[in-house]
N, C-alpha and C. Protein backbone atom coordinates (compact mmCIF):
# COMPACT_ATOMS: atom_id res chain seq x y z
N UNK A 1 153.28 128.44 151.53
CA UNK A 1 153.49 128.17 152.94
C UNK A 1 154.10 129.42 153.57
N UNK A 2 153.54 129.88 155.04
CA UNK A 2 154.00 131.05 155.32
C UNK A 2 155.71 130.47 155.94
N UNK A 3 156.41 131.80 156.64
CA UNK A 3 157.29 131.38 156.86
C UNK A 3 157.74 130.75 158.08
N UNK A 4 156.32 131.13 159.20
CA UNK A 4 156.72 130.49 160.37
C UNK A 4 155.77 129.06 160.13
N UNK A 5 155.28 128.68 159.32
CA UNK A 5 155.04 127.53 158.94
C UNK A 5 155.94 126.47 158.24
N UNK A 6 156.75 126.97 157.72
CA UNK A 6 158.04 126.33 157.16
C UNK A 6 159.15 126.03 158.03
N UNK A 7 159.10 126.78 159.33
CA UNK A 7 159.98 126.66 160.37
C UNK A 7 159.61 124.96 161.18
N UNK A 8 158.30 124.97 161.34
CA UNK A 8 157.18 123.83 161.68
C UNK A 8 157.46 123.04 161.01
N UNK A 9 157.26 123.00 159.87
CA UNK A 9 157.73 122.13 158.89
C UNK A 9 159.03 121.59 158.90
N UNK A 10 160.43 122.19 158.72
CA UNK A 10 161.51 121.76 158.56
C UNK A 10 162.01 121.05 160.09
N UNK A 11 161.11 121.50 161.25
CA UNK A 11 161.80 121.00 162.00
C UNK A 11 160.80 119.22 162.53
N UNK A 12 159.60 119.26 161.99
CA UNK A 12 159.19 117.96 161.76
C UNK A 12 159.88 117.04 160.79
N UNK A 13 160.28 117.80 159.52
CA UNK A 13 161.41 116.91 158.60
C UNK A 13 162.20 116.62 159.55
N UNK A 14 163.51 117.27 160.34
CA UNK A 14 164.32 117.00 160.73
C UNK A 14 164.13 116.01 161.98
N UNK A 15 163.02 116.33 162.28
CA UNK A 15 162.50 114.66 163.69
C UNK A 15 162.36 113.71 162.91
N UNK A 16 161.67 113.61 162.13
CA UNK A 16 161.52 112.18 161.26
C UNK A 16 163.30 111.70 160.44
N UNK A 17 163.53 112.77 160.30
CA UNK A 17 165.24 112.00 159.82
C UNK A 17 166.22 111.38 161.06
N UNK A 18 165.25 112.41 162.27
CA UNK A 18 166.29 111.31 163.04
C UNK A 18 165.64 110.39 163.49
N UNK A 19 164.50 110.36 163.77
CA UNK A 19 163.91 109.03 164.02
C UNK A 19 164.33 107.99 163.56
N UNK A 20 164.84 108.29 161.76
CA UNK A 20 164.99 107.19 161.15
C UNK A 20 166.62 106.85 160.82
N UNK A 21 167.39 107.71 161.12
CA UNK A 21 168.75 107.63 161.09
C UNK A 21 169.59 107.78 160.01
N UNK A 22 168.31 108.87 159.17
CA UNK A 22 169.02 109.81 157.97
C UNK A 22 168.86 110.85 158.24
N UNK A 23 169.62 111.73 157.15
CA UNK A 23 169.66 113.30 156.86
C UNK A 23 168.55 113.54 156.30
N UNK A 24 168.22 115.01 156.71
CA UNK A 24 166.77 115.82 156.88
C UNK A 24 166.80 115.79 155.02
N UNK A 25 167.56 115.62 154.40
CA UNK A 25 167.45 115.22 152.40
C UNK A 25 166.56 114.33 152.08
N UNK A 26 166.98 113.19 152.84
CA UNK A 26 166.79 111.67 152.72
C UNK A 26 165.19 111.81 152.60
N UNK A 27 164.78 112.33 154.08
CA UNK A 27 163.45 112.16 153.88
C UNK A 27 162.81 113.08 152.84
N UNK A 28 163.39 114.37 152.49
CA UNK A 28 162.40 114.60 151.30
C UNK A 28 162.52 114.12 150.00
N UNK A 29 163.58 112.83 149.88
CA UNK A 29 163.69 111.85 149.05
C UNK A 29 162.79 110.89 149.10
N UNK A 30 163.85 109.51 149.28
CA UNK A 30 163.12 108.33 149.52
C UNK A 30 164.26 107.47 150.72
N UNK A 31 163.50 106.88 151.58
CA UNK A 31 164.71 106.10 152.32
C UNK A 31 163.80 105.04 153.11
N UNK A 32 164.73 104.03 153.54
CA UNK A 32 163.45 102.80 154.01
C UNK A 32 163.86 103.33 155.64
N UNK A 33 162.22 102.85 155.91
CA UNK A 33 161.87 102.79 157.64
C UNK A 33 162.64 101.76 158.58
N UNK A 34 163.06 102.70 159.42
CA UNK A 34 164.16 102.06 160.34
C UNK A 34 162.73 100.90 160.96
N UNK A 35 163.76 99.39 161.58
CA UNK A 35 162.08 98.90 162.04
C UNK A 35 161.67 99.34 163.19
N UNK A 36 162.61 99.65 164.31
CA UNK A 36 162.05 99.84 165.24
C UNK A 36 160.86 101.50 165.28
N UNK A 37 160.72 102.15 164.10
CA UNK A 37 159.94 103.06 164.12
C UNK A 37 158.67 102.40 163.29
N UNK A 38 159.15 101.99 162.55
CA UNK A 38 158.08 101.02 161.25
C UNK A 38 156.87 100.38 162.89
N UNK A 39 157.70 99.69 164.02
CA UNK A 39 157.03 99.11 164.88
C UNK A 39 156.47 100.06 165.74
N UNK A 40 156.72 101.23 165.99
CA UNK A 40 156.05 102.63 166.82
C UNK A 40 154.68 102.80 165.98
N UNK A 41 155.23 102.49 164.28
CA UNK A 41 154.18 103.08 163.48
C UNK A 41 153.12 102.45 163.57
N UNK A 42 152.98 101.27 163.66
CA UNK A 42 152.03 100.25 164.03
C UNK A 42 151.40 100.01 164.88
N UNK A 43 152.22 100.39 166.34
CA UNK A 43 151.68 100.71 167.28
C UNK A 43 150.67 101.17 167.50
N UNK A 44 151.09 102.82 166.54
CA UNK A 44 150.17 104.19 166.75
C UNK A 44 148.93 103.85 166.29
N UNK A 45 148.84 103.05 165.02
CA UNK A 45 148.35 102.36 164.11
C UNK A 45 146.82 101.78 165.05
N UNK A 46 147.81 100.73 165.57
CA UNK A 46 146.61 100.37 166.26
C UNK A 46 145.85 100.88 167.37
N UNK A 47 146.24 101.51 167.83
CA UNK A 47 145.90 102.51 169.22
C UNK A 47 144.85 104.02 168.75
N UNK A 48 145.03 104.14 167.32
CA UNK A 48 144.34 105.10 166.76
C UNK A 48 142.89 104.51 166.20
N UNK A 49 142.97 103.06 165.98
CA UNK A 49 141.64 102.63 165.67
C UNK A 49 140.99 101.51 166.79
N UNK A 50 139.68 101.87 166.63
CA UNK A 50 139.11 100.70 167.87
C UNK A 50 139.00 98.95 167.32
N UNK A 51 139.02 99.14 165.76
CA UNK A 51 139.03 97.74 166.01
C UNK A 51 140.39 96.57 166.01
N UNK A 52 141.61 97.47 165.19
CA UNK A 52 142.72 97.28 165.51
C UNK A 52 143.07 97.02 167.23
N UNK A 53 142.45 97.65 167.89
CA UNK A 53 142.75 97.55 169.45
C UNK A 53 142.57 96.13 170.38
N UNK A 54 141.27 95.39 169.54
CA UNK A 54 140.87 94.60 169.40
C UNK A 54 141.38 93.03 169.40
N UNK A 55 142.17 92.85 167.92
CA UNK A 55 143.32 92.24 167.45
C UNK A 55 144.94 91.73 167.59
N UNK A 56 144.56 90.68 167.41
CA UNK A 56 146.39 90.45 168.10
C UNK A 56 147.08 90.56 166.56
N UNK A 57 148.02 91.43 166.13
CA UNK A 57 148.69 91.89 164.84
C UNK A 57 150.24 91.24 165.51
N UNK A 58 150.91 90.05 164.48
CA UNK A 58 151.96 89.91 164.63
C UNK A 58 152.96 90.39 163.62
N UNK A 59 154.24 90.92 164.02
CA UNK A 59 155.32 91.32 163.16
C UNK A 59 155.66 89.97 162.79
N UNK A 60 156.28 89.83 161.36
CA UNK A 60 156.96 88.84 160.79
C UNK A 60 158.48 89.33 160.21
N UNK A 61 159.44 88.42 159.64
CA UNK A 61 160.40 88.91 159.59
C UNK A 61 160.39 88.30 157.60
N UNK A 62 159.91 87.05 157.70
CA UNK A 62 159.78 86.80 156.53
C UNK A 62 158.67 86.79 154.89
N UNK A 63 158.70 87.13 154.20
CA UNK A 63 157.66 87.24 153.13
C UNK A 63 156.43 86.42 153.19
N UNK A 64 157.25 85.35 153.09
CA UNK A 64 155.98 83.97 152.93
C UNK A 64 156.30 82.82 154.15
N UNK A 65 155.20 82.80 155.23
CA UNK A 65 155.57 81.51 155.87
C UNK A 65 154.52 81.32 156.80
N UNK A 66 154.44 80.63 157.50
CA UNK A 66 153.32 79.81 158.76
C UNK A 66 153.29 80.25 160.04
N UNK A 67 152.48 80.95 160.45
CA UNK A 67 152.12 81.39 161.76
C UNK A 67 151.48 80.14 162.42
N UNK A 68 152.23 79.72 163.99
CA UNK A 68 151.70 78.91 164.39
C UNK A 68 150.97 79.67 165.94
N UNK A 69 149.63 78.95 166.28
CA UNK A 69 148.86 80.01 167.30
C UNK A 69 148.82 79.19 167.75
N UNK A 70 148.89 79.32 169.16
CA UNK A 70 148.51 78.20 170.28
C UNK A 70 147.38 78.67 170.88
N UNK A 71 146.26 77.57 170.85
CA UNK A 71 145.62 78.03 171.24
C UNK A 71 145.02 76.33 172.38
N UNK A 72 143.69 76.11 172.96
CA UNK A 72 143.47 74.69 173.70
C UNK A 72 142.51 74.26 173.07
N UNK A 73 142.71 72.88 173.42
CA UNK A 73 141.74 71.98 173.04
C UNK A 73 140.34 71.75 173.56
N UNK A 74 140.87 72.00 175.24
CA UNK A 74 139.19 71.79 175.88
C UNK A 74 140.16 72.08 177.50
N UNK A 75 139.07 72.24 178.17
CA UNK A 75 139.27 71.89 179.56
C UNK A 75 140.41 71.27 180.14
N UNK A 76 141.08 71.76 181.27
CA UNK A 76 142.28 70.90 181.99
C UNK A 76 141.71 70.44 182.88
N UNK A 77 140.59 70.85 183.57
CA UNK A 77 140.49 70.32 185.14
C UNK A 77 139.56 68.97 184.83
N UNK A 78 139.55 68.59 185.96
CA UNK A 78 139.03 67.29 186.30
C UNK A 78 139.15 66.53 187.70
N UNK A 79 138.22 65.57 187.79
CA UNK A 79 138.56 65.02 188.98
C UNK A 79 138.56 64.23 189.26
N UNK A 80 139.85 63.35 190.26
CA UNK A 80 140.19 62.32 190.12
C UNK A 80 140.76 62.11 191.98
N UNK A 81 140.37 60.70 192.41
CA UNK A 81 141.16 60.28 193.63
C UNK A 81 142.68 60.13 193.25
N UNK A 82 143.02 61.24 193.40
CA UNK A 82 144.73 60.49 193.42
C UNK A 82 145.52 59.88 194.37
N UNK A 83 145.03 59.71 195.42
CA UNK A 83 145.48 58.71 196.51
C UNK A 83 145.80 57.20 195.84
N UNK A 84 144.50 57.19 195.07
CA UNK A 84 144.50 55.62 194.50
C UNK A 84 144.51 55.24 193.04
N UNK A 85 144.29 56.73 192.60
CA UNK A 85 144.65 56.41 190.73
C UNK A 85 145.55 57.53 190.77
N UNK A 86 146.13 57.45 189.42
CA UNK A 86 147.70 58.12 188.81
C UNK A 86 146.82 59.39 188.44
N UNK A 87 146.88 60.67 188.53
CA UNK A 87 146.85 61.96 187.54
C UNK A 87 147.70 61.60 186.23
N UNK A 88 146.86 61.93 184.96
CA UNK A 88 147.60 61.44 183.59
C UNK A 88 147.64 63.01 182.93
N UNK A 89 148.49 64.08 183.35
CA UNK A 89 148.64 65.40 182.53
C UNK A 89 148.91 64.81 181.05
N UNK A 90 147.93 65.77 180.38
CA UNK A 90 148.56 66.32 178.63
C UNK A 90 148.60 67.05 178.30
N UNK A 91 148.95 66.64 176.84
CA UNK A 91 149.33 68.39 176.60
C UNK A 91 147.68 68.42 175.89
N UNK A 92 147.60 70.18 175.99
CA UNK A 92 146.64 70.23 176.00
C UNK A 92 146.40 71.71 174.90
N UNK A 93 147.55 71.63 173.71
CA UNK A 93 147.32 72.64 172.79
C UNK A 93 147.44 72.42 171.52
N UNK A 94 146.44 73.30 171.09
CA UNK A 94 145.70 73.32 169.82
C UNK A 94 146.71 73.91 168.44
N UNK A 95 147.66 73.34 168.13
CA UNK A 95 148.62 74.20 167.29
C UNK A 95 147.73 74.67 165.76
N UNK A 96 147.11 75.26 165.06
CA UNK A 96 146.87 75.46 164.42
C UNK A 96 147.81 76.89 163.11
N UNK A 97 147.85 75.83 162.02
CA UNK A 97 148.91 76.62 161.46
C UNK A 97 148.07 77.66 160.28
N UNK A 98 148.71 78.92 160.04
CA UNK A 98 147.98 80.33 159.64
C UNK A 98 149.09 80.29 158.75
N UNK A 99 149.07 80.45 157.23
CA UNK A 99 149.86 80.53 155.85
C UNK A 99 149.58 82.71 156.02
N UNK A 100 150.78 82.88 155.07
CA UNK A 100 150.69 84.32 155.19
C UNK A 100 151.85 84.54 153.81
N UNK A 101 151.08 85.82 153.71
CA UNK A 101 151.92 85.98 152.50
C UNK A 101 151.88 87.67 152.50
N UNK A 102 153.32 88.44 152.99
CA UNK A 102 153.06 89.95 152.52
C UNK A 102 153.36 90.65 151.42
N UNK A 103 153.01 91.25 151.14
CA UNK A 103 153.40 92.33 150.11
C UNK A 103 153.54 93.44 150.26
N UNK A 104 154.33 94.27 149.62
CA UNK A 104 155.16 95.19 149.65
C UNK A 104 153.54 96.35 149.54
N UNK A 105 153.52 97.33 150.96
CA UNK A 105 152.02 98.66 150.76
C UNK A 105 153.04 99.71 150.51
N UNK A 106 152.71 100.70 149.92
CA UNK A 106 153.17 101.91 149.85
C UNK A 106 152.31 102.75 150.46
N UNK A 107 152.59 103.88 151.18
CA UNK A 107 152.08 104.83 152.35
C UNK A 107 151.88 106.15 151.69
N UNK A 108 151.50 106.68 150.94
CA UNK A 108 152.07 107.85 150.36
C UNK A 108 150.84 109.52 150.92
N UNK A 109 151.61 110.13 151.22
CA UNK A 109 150.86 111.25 152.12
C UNK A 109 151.65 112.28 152.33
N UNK A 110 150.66 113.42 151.78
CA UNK A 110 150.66 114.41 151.73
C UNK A 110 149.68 115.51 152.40
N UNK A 111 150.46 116.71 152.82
CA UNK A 111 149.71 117.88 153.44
C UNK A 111 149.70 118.90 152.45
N UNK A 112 148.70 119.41 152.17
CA UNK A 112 148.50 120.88 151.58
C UNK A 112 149.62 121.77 152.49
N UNK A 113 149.86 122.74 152.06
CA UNK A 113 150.78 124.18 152.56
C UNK A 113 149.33 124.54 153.10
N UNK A 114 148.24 125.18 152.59
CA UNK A 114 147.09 125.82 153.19
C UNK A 114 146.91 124.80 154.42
N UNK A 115 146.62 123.68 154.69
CA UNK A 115 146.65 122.53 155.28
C UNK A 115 147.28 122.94 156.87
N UNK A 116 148.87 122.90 156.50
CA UNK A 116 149.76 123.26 157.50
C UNK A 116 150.09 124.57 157.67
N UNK A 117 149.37 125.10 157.01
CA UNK A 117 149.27 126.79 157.94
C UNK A 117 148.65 127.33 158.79
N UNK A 118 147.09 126.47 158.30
CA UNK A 118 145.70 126.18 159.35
C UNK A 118 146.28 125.39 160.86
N UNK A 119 147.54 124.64 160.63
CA UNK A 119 147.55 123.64 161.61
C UNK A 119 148.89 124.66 162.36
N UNK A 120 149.59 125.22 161.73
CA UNK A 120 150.56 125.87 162.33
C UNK A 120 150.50 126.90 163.71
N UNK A 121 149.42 127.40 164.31
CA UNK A 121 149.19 127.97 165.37
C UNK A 121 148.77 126.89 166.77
N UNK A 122 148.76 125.42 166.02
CA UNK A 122 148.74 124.42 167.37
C UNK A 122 150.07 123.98 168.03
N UNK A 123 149.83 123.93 169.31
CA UNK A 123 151.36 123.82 169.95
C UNK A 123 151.83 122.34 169.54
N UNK A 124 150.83 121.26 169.12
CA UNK A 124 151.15 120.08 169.15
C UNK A 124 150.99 119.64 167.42
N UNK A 125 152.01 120.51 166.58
CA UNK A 125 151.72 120.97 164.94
C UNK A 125 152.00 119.37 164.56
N UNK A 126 153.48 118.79 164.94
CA UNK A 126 153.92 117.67 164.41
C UNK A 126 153.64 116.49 164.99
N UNK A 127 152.55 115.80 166.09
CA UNK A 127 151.74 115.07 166.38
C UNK A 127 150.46 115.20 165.64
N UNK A 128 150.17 116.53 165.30
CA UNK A 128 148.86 116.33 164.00
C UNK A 128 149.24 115.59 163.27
N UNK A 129 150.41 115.98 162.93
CA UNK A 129 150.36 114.96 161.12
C UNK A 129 150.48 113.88 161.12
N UNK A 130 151.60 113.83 162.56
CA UNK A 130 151.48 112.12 162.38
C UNK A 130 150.69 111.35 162.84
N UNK A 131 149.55 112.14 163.94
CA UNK A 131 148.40 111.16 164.00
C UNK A 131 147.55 110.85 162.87
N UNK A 132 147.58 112.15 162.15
CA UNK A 132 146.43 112.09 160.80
C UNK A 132 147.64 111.03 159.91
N UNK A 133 148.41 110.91 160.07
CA UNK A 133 148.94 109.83 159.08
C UNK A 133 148.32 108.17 159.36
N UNK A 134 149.11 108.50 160.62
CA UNK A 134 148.68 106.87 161.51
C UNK A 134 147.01 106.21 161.14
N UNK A 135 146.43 107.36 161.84
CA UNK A 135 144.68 106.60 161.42
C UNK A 135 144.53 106.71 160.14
N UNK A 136 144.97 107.22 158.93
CA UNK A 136 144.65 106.81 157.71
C UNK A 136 145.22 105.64 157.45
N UNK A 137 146.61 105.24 157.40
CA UNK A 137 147.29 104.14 157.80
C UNK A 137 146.50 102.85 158.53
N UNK A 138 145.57 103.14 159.28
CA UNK A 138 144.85 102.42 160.44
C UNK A 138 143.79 101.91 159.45
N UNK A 139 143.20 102.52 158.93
CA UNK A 139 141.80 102.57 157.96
C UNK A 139 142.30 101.87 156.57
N UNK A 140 143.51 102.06 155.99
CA UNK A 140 143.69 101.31 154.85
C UNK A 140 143.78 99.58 155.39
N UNK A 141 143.75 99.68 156.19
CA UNK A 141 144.49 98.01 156.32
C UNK A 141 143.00 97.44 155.75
């Protein structure tokens, strides 16, 4: 890696440590995703692919449990003299329950040095990577 590529580099480490609310170490360790970035990531996630765009993707908080979707049964309107008969409102939703079960993905990604040296003369060096992260991210699902 040249050296003004390493400059690029360390200072994308150091955005992602604060993003996540560790030291620029941490991340060339291991450390878990703060959520509210985990939820940016997903974001990007979906906004990088068209059929994700598509899709309603809900966050969960727990491992294993029941998504309930509301969705209708049929038609509300109708017509009726109400001068002389009662309007009878109902309810009129479809609760259908969705079982879910997550498991633990691992993300793992890497740039060549040749990679980020090629990329190092773009003004927008550390939105490359993390877009090229995101849509691979996008494509595994």
């Amino acid at each position: 890696m040249r050296n003004p590529t390493r400059k690029l580099f360390d200072s994308y480490v150091a955005r992602q440590a604060q993003l996540n609310g560790v030291s620029a170490a941490a991340v060339a360790a291991q450390f878990s995703v703060d959520p509210t970035v985990q939820q940016r990531l997903e974001a990007a996630a979906q906004q990088d692919d068209a059929f994700l765009k598509l899709i309603n993707v809900f966050g969960v908080e727990e491992q294993i449990g029941q998504k309930i979707l509301i969705g209708s049964k049929g038609p509300l309107a109708g017509v009726n003299n109400s001068t002389t008969n009662r309007r009878n409102p109902g309810a009129n939703d479809k609760m259908d329950p969705y079982n879910y079960l997550c498991r633990k993905t691992n993300y793992d990604y890497a740039v060549s040095y040749a990679q980020m040296d090629a990329w190092a003369h773009q003004p927008n060096f550390q939105p490359l990577i993390s877009s090229a992260m995101a849509r691979q991210m996008s494509l595994d699902r």
